[in-house]
C-alpha atoms as a PDB file:
ATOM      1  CA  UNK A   1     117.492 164.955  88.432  1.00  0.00           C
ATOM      2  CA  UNK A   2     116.116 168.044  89.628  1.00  0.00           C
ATOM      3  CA  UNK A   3     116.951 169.396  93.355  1.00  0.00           C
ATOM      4  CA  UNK A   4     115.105 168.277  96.180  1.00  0.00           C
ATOM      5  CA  UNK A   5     112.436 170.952  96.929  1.00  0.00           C
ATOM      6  CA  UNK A   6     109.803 169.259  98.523  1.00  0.00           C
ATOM      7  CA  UNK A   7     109.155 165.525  99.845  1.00  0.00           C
ATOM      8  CA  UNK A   8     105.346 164.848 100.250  1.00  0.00           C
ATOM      9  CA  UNK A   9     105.142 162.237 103.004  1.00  0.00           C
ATOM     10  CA  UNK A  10     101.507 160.845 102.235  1.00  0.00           C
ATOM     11  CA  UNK A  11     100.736 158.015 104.568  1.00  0.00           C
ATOM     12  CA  UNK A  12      97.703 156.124 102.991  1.00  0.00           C
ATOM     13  CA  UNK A  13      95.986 153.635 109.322  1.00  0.00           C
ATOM     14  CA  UNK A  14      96.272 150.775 112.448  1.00  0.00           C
ATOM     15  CA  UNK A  15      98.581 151.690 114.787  1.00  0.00           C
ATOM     16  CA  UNK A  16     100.605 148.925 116.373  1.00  0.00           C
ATOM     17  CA  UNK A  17      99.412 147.418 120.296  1.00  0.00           C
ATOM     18  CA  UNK A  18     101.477 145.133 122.244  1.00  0.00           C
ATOM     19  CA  UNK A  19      99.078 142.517 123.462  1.00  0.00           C
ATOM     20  CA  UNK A  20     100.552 140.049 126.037  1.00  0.00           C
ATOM     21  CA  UNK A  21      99.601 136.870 123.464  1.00  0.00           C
ATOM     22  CA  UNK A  22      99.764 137.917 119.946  1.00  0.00           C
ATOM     23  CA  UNK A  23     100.368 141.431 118.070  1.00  0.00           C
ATOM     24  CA  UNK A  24      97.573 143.495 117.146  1.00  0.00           C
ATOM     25  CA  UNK A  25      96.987 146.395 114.758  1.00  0.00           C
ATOM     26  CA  UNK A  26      94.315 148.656 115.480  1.00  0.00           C
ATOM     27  CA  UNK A  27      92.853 151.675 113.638  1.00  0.00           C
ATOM     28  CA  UNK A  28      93.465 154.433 115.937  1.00  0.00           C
ATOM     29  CA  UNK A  29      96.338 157.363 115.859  1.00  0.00           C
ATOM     30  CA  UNK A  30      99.178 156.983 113.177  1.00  0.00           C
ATOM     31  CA  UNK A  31     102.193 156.877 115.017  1.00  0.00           C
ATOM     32  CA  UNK A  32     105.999 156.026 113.195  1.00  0.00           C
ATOM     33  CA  UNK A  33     107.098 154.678 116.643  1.00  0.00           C
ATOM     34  CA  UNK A  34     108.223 151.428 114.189  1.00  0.00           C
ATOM     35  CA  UNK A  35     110.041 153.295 111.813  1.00  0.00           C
ATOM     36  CA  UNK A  36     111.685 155.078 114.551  1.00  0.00           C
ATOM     37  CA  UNK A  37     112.740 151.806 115.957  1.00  0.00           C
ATOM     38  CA  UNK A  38     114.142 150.378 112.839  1.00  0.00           C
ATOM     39  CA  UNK A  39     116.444 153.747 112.416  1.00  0.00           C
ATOM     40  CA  UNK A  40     114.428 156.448 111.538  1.00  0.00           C
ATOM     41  CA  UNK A  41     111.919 158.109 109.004  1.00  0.00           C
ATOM     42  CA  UNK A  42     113.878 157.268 105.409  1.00  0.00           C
ATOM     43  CA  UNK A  43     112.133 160.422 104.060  1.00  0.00           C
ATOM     44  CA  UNK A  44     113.296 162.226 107.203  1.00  0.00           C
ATOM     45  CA  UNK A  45     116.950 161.014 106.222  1.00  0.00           C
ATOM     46  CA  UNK A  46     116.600 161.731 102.956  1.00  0.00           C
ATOM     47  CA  UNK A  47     115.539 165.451 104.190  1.00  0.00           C
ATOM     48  CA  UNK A  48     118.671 165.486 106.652  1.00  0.00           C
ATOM     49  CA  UNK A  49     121.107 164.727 103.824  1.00  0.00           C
ATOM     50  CA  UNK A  50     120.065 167.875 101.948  1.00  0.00           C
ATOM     51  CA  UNK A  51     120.081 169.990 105.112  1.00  0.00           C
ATOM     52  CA  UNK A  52     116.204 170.732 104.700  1.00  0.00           C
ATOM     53  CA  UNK A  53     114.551 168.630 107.984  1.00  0.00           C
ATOM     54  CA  UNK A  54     111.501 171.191 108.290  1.00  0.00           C
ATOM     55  CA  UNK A  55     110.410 170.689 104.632  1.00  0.00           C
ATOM     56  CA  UNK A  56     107.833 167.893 105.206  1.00  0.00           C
ATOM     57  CA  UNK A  57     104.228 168.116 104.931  1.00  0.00           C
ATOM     58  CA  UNK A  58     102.401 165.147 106.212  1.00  0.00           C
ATOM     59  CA  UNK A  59      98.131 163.832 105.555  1.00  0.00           C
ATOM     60  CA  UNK A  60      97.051 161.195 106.763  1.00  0.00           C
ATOM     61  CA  UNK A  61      94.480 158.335 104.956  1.00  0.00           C
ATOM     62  CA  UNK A  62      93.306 155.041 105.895  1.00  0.00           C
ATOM     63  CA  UNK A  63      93.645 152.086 103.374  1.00  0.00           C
ATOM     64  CA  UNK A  64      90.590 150.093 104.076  1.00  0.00           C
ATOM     65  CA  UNK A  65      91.296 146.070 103.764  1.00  0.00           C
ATOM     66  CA  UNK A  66      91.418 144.666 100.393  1.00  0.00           C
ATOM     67  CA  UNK A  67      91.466 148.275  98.429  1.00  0.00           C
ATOM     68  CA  UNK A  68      94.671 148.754  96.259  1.00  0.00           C
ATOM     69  CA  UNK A  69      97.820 151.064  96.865  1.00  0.00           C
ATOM     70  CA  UNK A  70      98.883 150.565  93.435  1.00  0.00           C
ATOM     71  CA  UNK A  71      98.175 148.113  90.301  1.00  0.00           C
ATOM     72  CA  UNK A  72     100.336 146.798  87.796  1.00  0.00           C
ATOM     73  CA  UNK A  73     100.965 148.523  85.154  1.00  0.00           C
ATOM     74  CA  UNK A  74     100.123 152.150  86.517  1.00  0.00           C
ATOM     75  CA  UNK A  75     103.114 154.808  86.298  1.00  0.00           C
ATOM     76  CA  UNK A  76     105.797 153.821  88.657  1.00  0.00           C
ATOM     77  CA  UNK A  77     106.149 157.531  90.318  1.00  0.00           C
ATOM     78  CA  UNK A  78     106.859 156.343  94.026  1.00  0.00           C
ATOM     79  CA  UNK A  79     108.088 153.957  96.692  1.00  0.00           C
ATOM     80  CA  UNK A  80     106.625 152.935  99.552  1.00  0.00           C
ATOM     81  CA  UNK A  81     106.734 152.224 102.939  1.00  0.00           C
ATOM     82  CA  UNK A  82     104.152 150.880 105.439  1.00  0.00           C
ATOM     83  CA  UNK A  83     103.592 152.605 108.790  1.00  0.00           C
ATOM     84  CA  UNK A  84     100.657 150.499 109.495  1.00  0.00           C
ATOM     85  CA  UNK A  85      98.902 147.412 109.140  1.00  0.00           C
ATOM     86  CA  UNK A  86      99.942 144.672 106.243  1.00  0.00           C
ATOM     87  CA  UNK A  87     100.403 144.478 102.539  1.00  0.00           C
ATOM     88  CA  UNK A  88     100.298 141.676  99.538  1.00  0.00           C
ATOM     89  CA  UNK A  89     102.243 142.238  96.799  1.00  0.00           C
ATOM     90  CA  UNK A  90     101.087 140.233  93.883  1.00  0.00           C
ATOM     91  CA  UNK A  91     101.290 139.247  90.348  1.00  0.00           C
ATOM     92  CA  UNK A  92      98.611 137.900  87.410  1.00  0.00           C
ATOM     93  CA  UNK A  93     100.769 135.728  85.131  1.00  0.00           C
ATOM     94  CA  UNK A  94      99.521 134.988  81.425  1.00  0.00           C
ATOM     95  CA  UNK A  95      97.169 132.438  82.069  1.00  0.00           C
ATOM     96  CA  UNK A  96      94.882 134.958  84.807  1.00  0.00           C
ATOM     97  CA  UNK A  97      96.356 133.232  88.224  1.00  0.00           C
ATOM     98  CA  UNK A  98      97.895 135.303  90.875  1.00  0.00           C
ATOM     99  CA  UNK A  99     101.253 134.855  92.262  1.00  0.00           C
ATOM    100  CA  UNK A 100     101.583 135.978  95.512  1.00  0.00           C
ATOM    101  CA  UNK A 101     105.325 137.952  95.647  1.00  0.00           C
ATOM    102  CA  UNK A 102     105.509 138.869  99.255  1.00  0.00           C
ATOM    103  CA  UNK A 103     103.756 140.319 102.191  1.00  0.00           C
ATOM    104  CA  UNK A 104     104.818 143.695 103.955  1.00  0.00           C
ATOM    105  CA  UNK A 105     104.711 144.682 107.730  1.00  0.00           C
ATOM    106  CA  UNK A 106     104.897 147.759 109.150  1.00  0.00           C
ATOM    107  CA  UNK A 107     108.370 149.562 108.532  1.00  0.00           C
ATOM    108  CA  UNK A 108     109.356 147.704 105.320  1.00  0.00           C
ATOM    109  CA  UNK A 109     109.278 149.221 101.747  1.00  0.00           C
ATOM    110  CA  UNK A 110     107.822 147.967  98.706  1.00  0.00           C
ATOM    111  CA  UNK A 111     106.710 148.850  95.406  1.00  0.00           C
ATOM    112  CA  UNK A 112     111.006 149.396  94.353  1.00  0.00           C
ATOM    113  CA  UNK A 113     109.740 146.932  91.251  1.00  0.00           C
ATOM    114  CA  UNK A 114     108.872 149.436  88.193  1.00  0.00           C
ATOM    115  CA  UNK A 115     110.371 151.582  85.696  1.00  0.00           C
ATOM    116  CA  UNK A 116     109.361 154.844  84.219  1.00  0.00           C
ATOM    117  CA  UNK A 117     108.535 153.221  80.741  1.00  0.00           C
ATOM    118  CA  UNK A 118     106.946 149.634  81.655  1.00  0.00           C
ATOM    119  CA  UNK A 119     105.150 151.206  84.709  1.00  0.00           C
ATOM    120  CA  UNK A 120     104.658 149.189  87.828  1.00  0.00           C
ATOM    121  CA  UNK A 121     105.555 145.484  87.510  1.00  0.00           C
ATOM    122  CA  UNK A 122     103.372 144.427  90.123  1.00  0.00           C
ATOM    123  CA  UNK A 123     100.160 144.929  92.121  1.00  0.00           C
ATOM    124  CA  UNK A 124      99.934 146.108  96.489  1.00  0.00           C
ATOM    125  CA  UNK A 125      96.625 145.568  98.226  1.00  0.00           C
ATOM    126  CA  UNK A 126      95.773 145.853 101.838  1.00  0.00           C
ATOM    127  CA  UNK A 127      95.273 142.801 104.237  1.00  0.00           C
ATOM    128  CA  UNK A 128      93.789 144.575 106.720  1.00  0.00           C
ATOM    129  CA  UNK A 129      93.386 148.848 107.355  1.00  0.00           C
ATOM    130  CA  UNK A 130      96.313 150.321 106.628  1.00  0.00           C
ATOM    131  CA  UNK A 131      98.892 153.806 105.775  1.00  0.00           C
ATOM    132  CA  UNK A 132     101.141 153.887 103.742  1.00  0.00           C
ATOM    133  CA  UNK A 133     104.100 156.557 103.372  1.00  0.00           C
ATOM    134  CA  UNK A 134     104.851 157.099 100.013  1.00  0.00           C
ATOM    135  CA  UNK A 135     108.234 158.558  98.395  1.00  0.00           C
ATOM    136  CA  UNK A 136     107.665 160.097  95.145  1.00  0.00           C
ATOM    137  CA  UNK A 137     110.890 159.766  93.286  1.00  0.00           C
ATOM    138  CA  UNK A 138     110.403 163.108  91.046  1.00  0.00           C
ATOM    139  CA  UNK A 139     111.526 164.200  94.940  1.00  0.00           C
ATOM    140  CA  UNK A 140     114.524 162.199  95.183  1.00  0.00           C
ATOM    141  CA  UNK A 141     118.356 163.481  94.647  1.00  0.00           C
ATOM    142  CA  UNK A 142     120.481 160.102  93.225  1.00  0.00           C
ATOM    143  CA  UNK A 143     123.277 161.118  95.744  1.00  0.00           C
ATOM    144  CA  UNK A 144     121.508 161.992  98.793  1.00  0.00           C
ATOM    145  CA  UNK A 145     118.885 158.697  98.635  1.00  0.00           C
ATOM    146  CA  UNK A 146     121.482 156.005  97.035  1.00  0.00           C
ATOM    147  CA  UNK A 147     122.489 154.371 100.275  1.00  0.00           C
ATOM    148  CA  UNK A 148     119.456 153.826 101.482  1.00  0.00           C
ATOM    149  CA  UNK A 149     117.650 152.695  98.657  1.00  0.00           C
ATOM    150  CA  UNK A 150     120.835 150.334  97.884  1.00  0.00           C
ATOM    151  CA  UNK A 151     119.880 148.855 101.575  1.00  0.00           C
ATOM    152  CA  UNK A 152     116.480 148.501 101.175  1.00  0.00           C
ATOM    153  CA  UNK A 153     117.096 146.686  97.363  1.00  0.00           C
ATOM    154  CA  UNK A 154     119.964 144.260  98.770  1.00  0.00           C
ATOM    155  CA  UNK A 155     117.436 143.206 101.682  1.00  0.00           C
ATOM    156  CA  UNK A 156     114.586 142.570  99.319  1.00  0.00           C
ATOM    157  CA  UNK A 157     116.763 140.723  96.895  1.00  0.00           C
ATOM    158  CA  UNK A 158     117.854 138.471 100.088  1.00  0.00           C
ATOM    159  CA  UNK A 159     114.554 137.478 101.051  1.00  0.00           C
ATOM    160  CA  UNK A 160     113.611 136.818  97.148  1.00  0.00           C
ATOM    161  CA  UNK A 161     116.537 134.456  97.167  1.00  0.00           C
ATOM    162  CA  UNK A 162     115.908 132.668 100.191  1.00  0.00           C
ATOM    163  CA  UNK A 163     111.892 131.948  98.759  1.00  0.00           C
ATOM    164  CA  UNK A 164     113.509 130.597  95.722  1.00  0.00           C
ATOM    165  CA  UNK A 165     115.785 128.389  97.475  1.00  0.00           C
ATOM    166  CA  UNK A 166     113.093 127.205  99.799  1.00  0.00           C
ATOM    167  CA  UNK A 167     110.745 126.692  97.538  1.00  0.00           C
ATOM    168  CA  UNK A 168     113.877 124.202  95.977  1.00  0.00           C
ATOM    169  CA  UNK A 169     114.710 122.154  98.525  1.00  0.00           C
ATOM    170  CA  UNK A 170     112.029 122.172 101.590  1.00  0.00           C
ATOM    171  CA  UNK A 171     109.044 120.065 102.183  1.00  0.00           C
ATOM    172  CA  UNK A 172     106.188 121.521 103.140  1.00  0.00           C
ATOM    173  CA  UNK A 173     107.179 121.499 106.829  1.00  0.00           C
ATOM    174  CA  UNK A 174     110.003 122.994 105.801  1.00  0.00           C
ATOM    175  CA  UNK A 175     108.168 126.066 103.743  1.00  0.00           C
ATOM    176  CA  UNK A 176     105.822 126.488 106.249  1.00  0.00           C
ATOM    177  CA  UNK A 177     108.032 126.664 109.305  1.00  0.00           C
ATOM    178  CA  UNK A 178     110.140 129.357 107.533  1.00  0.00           C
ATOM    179  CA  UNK A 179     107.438 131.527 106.780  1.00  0.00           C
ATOM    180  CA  UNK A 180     106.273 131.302 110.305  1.00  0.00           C
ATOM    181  CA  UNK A 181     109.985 131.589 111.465  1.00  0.00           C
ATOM    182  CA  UNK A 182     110.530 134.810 109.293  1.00  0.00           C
ATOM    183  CA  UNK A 183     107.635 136.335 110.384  1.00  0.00           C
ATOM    184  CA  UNK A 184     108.231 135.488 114.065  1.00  0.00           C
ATOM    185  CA  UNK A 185     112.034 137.531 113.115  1.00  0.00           C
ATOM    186  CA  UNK A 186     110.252 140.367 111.123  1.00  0.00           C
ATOM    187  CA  UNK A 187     107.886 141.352 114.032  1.00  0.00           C
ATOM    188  CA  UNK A 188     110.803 140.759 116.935  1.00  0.00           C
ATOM    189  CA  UNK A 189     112.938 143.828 114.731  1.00  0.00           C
ATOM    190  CA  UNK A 190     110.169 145.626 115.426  1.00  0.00           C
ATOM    191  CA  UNK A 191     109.842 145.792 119.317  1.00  0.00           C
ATOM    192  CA  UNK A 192     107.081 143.044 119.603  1.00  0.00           C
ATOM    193  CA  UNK A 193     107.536 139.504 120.844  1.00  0.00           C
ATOM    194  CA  UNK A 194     108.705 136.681 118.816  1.00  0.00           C
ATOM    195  CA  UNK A 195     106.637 134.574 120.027  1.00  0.00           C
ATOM    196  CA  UNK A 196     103.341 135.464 119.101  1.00  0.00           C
ATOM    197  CA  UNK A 197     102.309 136.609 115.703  1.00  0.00           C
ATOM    198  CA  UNK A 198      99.048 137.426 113.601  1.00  0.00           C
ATOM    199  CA  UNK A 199      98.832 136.144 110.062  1.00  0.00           C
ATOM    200  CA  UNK A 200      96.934 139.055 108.633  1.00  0.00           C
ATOM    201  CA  UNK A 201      97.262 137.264 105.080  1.00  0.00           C
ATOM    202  CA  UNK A 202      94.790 134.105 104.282  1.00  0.00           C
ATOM    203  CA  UNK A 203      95.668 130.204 104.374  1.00  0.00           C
ATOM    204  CA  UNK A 204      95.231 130.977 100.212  1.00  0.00           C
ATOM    205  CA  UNK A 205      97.237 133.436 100.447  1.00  0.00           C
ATOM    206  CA  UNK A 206     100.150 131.815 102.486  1.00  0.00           C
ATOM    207  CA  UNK A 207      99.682 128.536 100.677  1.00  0.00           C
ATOM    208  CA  UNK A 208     100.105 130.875  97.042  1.00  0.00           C
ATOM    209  CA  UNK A 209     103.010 132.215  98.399  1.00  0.00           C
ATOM    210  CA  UNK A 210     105.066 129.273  99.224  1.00  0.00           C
ATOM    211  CA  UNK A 211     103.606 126.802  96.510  1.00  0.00           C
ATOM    212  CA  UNK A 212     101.699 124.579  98.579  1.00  0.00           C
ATOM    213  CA  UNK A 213      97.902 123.880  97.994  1.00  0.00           C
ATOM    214  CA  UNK A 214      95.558 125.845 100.906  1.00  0.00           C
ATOM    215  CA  UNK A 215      94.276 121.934 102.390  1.00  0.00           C
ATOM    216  CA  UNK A 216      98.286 121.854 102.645  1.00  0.00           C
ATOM    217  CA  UNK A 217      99.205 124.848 104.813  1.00  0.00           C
ATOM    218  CA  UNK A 218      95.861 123.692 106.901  1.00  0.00           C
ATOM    219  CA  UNK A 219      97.080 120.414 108.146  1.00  0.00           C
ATOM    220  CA  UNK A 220     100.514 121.158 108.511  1.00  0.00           C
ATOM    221  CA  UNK A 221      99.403 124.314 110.538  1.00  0.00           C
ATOM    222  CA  UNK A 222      97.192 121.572 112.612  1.00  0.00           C
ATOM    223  CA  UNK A 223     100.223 119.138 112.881  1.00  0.00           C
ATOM    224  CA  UNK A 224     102.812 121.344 114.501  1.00  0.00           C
ATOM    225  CA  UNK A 225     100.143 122.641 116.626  1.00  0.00           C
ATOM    226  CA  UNK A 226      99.598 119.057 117.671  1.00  0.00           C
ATOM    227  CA  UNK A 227     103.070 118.504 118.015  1.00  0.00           C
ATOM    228  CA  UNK A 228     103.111 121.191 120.606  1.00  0.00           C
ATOM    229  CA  UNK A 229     105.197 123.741 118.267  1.00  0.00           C
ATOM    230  CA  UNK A 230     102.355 126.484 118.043  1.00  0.00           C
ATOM    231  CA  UNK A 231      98.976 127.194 118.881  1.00  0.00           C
ATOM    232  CA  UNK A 232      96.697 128.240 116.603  1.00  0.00           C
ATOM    233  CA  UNK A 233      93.491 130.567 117.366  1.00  0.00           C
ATOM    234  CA  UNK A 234      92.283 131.443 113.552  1.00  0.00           C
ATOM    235  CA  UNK A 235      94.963 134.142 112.481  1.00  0.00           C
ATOM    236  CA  UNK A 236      96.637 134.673 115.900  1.00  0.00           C
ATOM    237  CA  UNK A 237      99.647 131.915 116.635  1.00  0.00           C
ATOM    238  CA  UNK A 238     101.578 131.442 119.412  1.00  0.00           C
ATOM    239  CA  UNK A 239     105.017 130.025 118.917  1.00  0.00           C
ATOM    240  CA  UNK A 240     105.686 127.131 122.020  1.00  0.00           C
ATOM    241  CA  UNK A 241     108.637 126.440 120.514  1.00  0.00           C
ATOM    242  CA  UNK A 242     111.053 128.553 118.355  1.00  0.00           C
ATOM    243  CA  UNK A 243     113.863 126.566 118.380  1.00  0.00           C
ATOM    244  CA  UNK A 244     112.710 123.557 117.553  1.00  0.00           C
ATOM    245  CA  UNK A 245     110.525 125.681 114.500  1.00  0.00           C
ATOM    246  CA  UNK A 246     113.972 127.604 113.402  1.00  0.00           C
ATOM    247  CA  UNK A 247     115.271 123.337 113.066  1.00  0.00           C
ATOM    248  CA  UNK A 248     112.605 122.783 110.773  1.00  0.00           C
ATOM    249  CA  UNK A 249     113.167 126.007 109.327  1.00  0.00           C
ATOM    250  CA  UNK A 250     116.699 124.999 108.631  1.00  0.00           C
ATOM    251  CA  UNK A 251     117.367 128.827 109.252  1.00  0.00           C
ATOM    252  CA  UNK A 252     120.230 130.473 110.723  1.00  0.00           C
ATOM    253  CA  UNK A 253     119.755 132.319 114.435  1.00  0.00           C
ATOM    254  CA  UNK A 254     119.207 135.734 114.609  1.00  0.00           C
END
């Protein structure tokens, strides 16, 4: 592969708020305070390894909610990471249904599914305003990037396994309090509180995701709020009780 010349950071914008209930993103200034927190600008790594930190040029776009950062199909020419806001990765099997593949908070990469002859292998769309930093790999030395992108690949290949094993062997209590659990572990790596989360995605959407029919993820959401386990205020949910939820879960402490 050619030498690294240039990366082209293009983030494509909430930025993150610490509210004292539940975690809000808000269109305002870009800021890469969460990538920062979770070790640093990849790109900017990237850059470090070849000695060249001052070659990065940097524009800034909003994603509105529900446009597209990429489809299936189109030429697989970059990664991606978000910096703000939430993504849906997503499929359309043979019969015309989508398959919900995985949602993406800020700080976490996507779009590593594609090759330069079949294209992208799946579809990103916005949940809710959004930028996105994007890699393009024509930039990218094998030996300087390897490491990381080895990193990033084994932790997306973990979390694939553990849906596919959930979706095995867990009721829908089960499904549901993972998901919640997961998220509740995804936004504490970030800085914000555990406790209190937003579910940027729809009840279709989470209900897609973990193979359970929407009426499903309704009234189990309904029963472990009357149970006392979380309260629910439309997408905002307060956690009462993690460890009785990371029980249900059947997941391992952080």
């Amino acid at each position: 592969m050619a030498a690294l010349n240039k990366v082209r950071i293009e983030p494509v914008a909430p930025v993150q708020t610490k509210s004292a209930s539940v975690t809000r993103l808000s269109p305002q200034t870009v800021s890469c305070q969460v990538c920062d927190a979770m070790g640093g600008c990849l790109v900017e790594q990237v850059l470090h390894s070849h000695k060249q930190p001052d070659r990065t040029s940097k524009s800034n776009r909003g994603i509105k909610a529900s446009e597209h950062v990429f489809r299936e199909g189109d030429d697989f020419n970059s990664f991606c990471v978000v910096r703000s806001g939430s993504i849906k990765s997503y499929l359309i099997s043979n019969d015309g249904e989508e398959q919900v593949l995985g949602f993406y908070l800020p700080g976490e990469v996507f779009g590593l599914d594609g090759s330069a002859i079949q294209g992208r292998m799946s579809s990103a769309i916005t949940l809710e305003t959004s930028t996105v930093c994007r890699l393009p790999i024509e930039d990218i030395d094998d030996n300087g990037i390897s490491k990381q992108l080895l990193n990033l690949t084994a932790s997306q290949l973990q979390r694939d396994h553990n849906l596919v094993l959930m979706l095995a062997r867990k009721d829908a209590d089960g499904r549901l309090a993972s998901f919640l659990f997961d998220l509740s572990r995804r936004y504490k790596s970030r800085g914000y509180s555990a406790e209190a989360i937003n579910l940027s995605m729809s009840r279709q959407d989470i209900g897609n995701y973990l193979g359970l029919a929407v009426e499903t993820v309704s009234r189990t959401l309904t029963r472990f709020q009357e149970s006392g386990l979380i309260k629910v205020h439309r997408r905002a949910v307060e956690i009462h009780d993690l460890k009785n939820l990371q029980n249900i879960a059947g997941a391992q402490a952080w």
